[in-house]
C-alpha atoms as a PDB file:
ATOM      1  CA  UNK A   1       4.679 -57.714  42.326  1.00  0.00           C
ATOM      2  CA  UNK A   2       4.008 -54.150  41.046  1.00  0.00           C
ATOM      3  CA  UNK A   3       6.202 -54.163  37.710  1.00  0.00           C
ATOM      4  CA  UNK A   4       8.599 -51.340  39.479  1.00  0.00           C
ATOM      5  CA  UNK A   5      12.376 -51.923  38.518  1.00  0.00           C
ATOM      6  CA  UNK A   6      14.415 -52.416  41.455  1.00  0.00           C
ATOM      7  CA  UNK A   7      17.087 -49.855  40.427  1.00  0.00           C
ATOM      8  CA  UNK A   8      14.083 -47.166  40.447  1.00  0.00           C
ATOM      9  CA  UNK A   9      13.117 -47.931  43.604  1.00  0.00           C
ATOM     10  CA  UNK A  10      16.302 -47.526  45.157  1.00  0.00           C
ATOM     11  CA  UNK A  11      16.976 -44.223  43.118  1.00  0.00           C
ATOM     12  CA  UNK A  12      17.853 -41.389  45.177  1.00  0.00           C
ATOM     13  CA  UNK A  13      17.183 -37.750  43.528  1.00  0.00           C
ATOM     14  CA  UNK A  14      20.376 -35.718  43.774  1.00  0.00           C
ATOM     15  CA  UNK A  15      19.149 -32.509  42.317  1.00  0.00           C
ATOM     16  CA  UNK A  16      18.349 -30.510  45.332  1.00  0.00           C
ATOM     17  CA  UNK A  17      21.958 -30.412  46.204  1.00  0.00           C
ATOM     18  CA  UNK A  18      23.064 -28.789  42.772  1.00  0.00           C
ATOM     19  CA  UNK A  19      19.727 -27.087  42.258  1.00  0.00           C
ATOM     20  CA  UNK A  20      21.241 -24.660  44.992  1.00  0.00           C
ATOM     21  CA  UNK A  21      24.719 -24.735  43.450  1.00  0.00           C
ATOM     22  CA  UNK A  22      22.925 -23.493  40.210  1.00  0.00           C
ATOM     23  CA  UNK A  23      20.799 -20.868  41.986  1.00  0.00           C
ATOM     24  CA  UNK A  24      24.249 -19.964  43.949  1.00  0.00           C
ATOM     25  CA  UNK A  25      26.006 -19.495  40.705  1.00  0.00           C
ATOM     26  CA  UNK A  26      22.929 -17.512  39.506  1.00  0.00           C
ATOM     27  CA  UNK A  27      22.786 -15.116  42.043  1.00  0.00           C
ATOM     28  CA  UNK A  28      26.258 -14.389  42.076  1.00  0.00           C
ATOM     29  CA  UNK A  29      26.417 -13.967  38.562  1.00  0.00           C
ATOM     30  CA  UNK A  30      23.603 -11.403  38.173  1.00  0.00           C
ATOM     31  CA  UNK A  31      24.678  -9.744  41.309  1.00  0.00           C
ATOM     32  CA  UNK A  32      28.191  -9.010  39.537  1.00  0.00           C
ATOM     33  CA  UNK A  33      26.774  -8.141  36.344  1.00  0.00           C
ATOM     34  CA  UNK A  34      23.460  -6.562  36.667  1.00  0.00           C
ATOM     35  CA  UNK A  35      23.038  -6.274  32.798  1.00  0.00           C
ATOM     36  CA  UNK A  36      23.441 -10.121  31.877  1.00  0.00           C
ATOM     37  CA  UNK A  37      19.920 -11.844  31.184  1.00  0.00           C
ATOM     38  CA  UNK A  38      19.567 -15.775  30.759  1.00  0.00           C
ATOM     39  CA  UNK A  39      21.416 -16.237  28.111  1.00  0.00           C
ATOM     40  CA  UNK A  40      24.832 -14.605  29.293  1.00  0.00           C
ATOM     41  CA  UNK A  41      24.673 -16.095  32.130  1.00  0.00           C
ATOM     42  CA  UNK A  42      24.221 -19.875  30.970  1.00  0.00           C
ATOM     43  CA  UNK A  43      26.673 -19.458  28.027  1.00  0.00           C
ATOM     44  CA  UNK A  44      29.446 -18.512  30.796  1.00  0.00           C
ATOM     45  CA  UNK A  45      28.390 -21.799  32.781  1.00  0.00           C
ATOM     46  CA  UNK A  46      29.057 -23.631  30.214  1.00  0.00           C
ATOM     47  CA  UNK A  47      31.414 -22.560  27.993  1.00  0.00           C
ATOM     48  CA  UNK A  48      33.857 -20.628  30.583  1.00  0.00           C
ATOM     49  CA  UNK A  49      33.051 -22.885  33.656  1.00  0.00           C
ATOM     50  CA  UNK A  50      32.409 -26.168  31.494  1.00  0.00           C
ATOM     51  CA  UNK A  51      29.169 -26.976  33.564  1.00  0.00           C
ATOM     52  CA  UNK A  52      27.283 -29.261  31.846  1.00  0.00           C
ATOM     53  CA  UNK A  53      23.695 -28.108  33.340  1.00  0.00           C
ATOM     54  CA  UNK A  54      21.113 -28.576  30.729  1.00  0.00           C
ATOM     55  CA  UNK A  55      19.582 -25.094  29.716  1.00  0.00           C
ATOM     56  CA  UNK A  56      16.468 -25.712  30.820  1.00  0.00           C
ATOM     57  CA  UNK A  57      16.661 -27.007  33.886  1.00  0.00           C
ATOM     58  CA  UNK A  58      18.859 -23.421  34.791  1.00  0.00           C
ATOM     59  CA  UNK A  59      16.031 -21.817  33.174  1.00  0.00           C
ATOM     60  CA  UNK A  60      13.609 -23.119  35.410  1.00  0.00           C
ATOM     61  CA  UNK A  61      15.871 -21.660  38.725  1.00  0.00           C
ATOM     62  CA  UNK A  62      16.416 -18.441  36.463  1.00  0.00           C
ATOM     63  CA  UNK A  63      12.762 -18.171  36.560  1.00  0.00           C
ATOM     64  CA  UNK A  64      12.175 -18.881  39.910  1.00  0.00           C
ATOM     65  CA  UNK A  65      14.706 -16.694  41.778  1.00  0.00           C
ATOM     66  CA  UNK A  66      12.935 -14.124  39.503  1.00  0.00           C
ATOM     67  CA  UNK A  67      16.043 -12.948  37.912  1.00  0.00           C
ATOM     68  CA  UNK A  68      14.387 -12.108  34.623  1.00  0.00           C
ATOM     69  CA  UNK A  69      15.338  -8.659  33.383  1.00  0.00           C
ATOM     70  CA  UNK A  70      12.687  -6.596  32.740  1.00  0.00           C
ATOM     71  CA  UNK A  71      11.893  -5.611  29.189  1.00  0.00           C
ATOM     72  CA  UNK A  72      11.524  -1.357  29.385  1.00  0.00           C
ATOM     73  CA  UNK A  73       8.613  -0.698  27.113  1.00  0.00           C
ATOM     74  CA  UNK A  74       9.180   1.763  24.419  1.00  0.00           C
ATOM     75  CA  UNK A  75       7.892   5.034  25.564  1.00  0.00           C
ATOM     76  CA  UNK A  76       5.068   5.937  23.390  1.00  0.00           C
ATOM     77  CA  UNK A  77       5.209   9.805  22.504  1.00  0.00           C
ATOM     78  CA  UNK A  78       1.542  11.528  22.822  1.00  0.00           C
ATOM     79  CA  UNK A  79       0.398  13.085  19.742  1.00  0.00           C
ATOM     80  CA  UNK A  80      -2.253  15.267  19.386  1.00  0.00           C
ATOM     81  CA  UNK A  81      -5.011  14.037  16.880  1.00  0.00           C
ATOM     82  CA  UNK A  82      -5.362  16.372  13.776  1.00  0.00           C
ATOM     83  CA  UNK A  83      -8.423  18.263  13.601  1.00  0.00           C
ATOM     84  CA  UNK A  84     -10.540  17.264  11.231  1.00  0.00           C
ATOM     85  CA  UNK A  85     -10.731  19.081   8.075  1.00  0.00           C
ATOM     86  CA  UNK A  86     -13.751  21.746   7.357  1.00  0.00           C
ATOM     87  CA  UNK A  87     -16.444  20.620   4.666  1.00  0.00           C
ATOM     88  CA  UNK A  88     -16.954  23.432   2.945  1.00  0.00           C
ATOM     89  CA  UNK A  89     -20.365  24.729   2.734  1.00  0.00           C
ATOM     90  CA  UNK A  90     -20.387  25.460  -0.867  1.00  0.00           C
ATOM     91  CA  UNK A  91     -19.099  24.813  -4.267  1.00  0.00           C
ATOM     92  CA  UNK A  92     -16.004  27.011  -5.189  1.00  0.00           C
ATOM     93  CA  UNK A  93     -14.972  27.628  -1.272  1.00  0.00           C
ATOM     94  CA  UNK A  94     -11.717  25.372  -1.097  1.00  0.00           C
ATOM     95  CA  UNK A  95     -10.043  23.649  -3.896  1.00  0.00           C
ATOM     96  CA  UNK A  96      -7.412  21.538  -3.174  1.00  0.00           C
ATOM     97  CA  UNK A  97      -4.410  20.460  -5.786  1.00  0.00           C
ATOM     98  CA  UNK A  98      -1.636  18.049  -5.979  1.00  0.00           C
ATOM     99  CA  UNK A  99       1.016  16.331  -8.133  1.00  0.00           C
ATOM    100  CA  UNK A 100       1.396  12.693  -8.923  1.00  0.00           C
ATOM    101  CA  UNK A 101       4.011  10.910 -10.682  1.00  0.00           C
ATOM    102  CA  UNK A 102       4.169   7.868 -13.420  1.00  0.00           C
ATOM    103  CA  UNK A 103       6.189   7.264 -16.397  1.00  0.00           C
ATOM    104  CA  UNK A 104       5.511   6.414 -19.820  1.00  0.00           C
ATOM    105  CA  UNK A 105       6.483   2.359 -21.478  1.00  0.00           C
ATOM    106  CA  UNK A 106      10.051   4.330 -22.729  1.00  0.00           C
ATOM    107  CA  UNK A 107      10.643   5.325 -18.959  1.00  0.00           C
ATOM    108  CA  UNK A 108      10.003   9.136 -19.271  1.00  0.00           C
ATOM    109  CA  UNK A 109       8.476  10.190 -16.337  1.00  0.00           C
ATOM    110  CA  UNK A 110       4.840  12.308 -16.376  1.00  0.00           C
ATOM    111  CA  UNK A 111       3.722  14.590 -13.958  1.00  0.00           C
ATOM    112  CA  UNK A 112      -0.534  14.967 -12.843  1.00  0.00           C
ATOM    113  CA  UNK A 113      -1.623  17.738 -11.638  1.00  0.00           C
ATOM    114  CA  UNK A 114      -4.922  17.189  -9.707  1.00  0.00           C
ATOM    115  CA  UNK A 115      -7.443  19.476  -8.930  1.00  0.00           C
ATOM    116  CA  UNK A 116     -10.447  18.752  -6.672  1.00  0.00           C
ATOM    117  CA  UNK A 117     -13.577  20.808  -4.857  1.00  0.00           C
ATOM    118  CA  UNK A 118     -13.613  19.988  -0.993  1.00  0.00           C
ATOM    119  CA  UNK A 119     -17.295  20.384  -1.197  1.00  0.00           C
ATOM    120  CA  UNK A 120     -18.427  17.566  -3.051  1.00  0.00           C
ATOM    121  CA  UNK A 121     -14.947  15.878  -3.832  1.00  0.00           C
ATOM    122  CA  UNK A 122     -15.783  16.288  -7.538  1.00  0.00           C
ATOM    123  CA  UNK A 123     -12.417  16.029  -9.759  1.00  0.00           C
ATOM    124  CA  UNK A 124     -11.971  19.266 -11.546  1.00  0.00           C
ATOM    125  CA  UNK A 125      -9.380  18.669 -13.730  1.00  0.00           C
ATOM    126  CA  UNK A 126      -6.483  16.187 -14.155  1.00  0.00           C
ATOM    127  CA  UNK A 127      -3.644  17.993 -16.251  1.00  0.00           C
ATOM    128  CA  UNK A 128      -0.841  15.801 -17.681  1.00  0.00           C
ATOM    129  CA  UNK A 129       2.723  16.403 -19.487  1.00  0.00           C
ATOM    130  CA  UNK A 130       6.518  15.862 -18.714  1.00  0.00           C
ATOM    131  CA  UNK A 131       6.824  18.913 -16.737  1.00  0.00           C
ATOM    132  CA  UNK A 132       4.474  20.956 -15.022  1.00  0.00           C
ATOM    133  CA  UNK A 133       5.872  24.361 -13.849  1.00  0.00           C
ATOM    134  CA  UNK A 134       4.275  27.233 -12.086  1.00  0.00           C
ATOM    135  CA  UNK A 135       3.085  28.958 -15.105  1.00  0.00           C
ATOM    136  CA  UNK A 136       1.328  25.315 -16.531  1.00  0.00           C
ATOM    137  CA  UNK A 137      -0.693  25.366 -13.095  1.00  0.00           C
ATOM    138  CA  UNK A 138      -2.179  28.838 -13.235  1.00  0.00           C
ATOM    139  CA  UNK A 139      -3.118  27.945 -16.904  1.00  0.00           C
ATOM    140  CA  UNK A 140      -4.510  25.297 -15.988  1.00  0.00           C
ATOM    141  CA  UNK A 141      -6.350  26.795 -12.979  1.00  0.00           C
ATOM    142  CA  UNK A 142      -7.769  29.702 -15.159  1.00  0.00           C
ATOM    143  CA  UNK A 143      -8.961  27.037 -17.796  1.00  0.00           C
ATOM    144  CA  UNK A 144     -10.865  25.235 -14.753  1.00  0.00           C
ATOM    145  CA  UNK A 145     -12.087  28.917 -13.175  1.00  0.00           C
ATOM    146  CA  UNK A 146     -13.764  29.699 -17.222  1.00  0.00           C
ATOM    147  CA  UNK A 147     -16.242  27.391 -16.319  1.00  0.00           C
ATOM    148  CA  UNK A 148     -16.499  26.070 -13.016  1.00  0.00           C
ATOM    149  CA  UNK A 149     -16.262  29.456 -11.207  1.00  0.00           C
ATOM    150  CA  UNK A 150     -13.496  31.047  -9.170  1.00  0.00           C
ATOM    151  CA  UNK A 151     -12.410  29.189  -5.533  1.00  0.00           C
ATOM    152  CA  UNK A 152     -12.083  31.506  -2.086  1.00  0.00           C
ATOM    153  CA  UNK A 153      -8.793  29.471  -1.714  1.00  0.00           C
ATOM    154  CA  UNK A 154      -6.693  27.048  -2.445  1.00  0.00           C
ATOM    155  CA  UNK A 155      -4.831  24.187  -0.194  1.00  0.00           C
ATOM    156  CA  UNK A 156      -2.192  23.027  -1.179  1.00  0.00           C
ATOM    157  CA  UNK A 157       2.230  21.781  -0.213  1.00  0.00           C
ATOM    158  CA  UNK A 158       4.785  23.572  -0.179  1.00  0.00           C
ATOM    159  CA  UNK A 159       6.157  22.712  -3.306  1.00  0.00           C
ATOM    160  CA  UNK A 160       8.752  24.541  -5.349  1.00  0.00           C
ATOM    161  CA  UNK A 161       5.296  24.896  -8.073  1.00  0.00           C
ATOM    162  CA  UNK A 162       3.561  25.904  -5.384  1.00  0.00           C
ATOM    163  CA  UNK A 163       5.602  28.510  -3.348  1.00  0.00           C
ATOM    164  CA  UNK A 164       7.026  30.398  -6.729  1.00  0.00           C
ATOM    165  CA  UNK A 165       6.295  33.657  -6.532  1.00  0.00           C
ATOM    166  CA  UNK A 166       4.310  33.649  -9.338  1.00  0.00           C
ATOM    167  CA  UNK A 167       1.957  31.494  -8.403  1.00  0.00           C
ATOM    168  CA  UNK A 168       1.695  33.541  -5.404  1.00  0.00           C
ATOM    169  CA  UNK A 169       1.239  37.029  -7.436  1.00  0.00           C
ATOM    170  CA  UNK A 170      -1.740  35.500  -9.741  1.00  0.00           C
ATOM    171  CA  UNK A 171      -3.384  34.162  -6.588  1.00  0.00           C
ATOM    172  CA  UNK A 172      -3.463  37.815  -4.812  1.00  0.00           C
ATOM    173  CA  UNK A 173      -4.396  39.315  -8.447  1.00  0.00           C
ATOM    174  CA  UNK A 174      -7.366  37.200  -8.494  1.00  0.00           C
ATOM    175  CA  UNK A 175      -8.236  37.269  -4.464  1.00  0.00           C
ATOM    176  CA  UNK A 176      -7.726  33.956  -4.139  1.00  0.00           C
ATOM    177  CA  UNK A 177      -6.095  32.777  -0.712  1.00  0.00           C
ATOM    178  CA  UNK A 178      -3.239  29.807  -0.486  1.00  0.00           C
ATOM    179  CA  UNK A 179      -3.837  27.807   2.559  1.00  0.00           C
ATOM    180  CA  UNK A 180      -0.298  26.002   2.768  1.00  0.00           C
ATOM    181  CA  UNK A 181      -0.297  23.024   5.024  1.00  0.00           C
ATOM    182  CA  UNK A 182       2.766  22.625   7.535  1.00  0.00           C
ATOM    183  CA  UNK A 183       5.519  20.829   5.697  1.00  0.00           C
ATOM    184  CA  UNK A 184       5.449  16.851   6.484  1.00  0.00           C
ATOM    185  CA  UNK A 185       1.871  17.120   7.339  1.00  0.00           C
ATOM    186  CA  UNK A 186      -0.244  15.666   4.146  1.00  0.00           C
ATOM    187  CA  UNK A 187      -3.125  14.961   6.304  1.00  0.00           C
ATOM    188  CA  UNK A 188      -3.669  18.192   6.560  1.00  0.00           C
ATOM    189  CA  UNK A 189      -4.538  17.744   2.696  1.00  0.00           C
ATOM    190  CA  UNK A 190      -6.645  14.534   3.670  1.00  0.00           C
ATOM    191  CA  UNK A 191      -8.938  15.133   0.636  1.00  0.00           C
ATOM    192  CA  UNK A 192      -6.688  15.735  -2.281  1.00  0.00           C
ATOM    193  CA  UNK A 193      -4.045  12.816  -0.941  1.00  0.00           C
ATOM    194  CA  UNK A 194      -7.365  10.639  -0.892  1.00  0.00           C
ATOM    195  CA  UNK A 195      -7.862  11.438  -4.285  1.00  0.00           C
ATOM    196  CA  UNK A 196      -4.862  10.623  -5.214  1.00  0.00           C
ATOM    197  CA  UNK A 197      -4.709   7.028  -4.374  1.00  0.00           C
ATOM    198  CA  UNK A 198      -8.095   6.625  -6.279  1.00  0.00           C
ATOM    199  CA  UNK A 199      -6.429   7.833  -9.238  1.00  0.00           C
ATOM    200  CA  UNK A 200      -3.009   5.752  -8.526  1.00  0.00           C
ATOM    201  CA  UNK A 201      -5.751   2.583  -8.238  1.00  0.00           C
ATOM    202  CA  UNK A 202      -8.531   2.717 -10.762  1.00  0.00           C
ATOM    203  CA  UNK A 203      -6.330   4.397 -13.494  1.00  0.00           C
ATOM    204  CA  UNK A 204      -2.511   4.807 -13.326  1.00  0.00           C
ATOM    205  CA  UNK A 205      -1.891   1.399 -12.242  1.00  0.00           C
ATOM    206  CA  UNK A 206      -4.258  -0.344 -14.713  1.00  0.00           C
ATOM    207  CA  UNK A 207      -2.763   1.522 -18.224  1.00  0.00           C
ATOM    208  CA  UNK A 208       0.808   1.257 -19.637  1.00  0.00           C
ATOM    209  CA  UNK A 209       1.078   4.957 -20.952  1.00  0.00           C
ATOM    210  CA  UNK A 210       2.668   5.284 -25.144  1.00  0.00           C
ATOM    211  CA  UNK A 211       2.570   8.879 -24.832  1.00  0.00           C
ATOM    212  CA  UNK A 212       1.420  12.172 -22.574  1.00  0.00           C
ATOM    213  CA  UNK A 213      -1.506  12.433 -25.195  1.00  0.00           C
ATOM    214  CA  UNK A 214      -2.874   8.953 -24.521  1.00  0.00           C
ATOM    215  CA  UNK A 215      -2.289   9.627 -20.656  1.00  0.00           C
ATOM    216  CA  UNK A 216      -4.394  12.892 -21.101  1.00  0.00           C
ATOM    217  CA  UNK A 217      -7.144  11.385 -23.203  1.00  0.00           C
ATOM    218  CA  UNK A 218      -7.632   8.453 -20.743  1.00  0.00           C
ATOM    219  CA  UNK A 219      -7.383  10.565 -17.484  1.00  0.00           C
ATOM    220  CA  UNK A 220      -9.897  12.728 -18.738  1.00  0.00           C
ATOM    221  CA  UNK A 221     -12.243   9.878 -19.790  1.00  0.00           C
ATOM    222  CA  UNK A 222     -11.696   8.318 -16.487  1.00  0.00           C
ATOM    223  CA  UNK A 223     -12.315  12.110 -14.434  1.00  0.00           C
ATOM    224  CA  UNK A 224     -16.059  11.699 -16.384  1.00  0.00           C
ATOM    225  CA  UNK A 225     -16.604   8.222 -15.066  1.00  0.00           C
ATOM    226  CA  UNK A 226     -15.432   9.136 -11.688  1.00  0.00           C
ATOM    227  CA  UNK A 227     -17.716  12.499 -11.594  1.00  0.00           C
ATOM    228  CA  UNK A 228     -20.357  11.221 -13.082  1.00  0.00           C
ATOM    229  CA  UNK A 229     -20.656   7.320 -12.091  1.00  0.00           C
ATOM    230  CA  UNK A 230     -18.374   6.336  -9.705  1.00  0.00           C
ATOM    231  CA  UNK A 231     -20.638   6.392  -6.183  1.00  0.00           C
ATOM    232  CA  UNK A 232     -18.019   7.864  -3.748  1.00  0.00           C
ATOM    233  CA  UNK A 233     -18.263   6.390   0.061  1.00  0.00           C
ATOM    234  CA  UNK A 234     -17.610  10.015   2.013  1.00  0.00           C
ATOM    235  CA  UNK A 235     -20.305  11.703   0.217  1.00  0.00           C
ATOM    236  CA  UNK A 236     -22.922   9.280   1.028  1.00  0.00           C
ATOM    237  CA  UNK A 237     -22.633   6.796  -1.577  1.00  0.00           C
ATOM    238  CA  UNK A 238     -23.145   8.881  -4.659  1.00  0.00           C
ATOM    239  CA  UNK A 239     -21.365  10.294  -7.582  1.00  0.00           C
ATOM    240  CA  UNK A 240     -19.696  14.099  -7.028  1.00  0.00           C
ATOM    241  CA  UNK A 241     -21.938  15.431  -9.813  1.00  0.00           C
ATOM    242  CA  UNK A 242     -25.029  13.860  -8.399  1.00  0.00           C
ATOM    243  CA  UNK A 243     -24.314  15.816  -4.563  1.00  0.00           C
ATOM    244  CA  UNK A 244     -23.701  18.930  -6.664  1.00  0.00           C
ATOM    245  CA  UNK A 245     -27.230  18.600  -8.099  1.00  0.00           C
ATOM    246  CA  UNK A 246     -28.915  17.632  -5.358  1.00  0.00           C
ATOM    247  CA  UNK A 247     -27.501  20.657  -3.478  1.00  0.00           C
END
């Protein structure tokens, strides 16, 4: 009369019997071995006991008896947020100067060496050639310095360029201080590292270099475009050499 199939309606559940056999076996198993999650623990039903339980149906008791092993989070280590840097209040107060790398189409590698004003991140020079030592970064300091001015310091890494003691002697010569930031720390050169990627994106990445000339005449034509046109987002949306005249 009601379309049910006579063997369903004489159908007795027998689950509730080995539902507590499985929990049983679950218990015992995690009691034992206190480091075994779900899937330890079913594997051994089956393939050492030879139960034939489907997996989730001991997943469902697993979850129940709340035998889950809990997950210990990764303990996050508390770091104190760097200070931000100081915008200078003038031109000439802090420079800040780099190296990049790149190589030329025959695989020589180049070396950049960067130089920018923290006031009004304006590029002051962008030297280029196959090796840049100590002595090829105060010449090209004092080139920059014959016309832009001399800086009260100068950040900078503790590179081998960088911590030769002659670099250090022409630098007390001329009164200029090295500010050295802690080693593994190139946030604390946040201004010259942003720099950098601008060059890496909008002119390194975009030229296949012949020679060290050609890689010098184009940086230099891109420094003017990025001084003089390019409006930069930390300064308010202008160019560097706009800010400098507006100061």
């Amino acid at each position: 009369m009601f379309g049910i199939s006579e063997s369903c309606y004489h159908y007795q559940a027998k689950l509730s019997t080995e539902n507590a056999e499985i929990a049983d076996w679950l218990l015992r198993l995690t009691t034992v071995n206190r480091r075994w999650g779900f899937g330890l623990c079913f594997l051994y039903l089956r393939n050492v006991k030879g139960l034939v339980w489907n997996h989730k149906r001991v997943y469902r008791i697993y979850r129940e008896l709340e035998l889950n092993l809990r997950i210990k989070p990764k303990r996050r280590i508390k770091r104190d947020k760097p200070n931000a840097l100081m915008v200078p209040a003038t031109i000439n107060q802090v420079w800040s100067i780099d190296f990049m790398s790149d190589s030329l189409s025959d695989g020589r590698t180049i070396r950049t060496f960067n130089v920018l004003d923290d006031y009004n991140r304006e590029g002051l020079g962008i030297d280029v050639d196959l090796s840049l030592p100590s002595s090829r970064v105060i010449r090209a300091l004092e080139q920059i310095i014959e016309w832009r001015g001399k800086p009260s310091a100068i950040r900078c890494d503790n590179g081998p360029e960088y911590i030769a003691q002659l670099l250090i002697d022409w630098a007390n010569e001329q009164q200029i201080t090295l500010l050295y930031i802690q080693p593994g720390k190139p946030t604390q050169n946040a201004y010259i590292e942003r720099f950098n990627r601008t060059v890496r994106h909008e002119w390194l990445e975009l030229h296949l270099f012949e020679s060290v000339e050609q890689a010098q005449y184009l940086a230099t034509k891109w420094l003017w475009t990025y001084n003089n046109e390019r409006p930069h987002t930390a300064i308010g949306g202008v160019p560097p050499r706009q800010l400098l005249k507006a100061a």
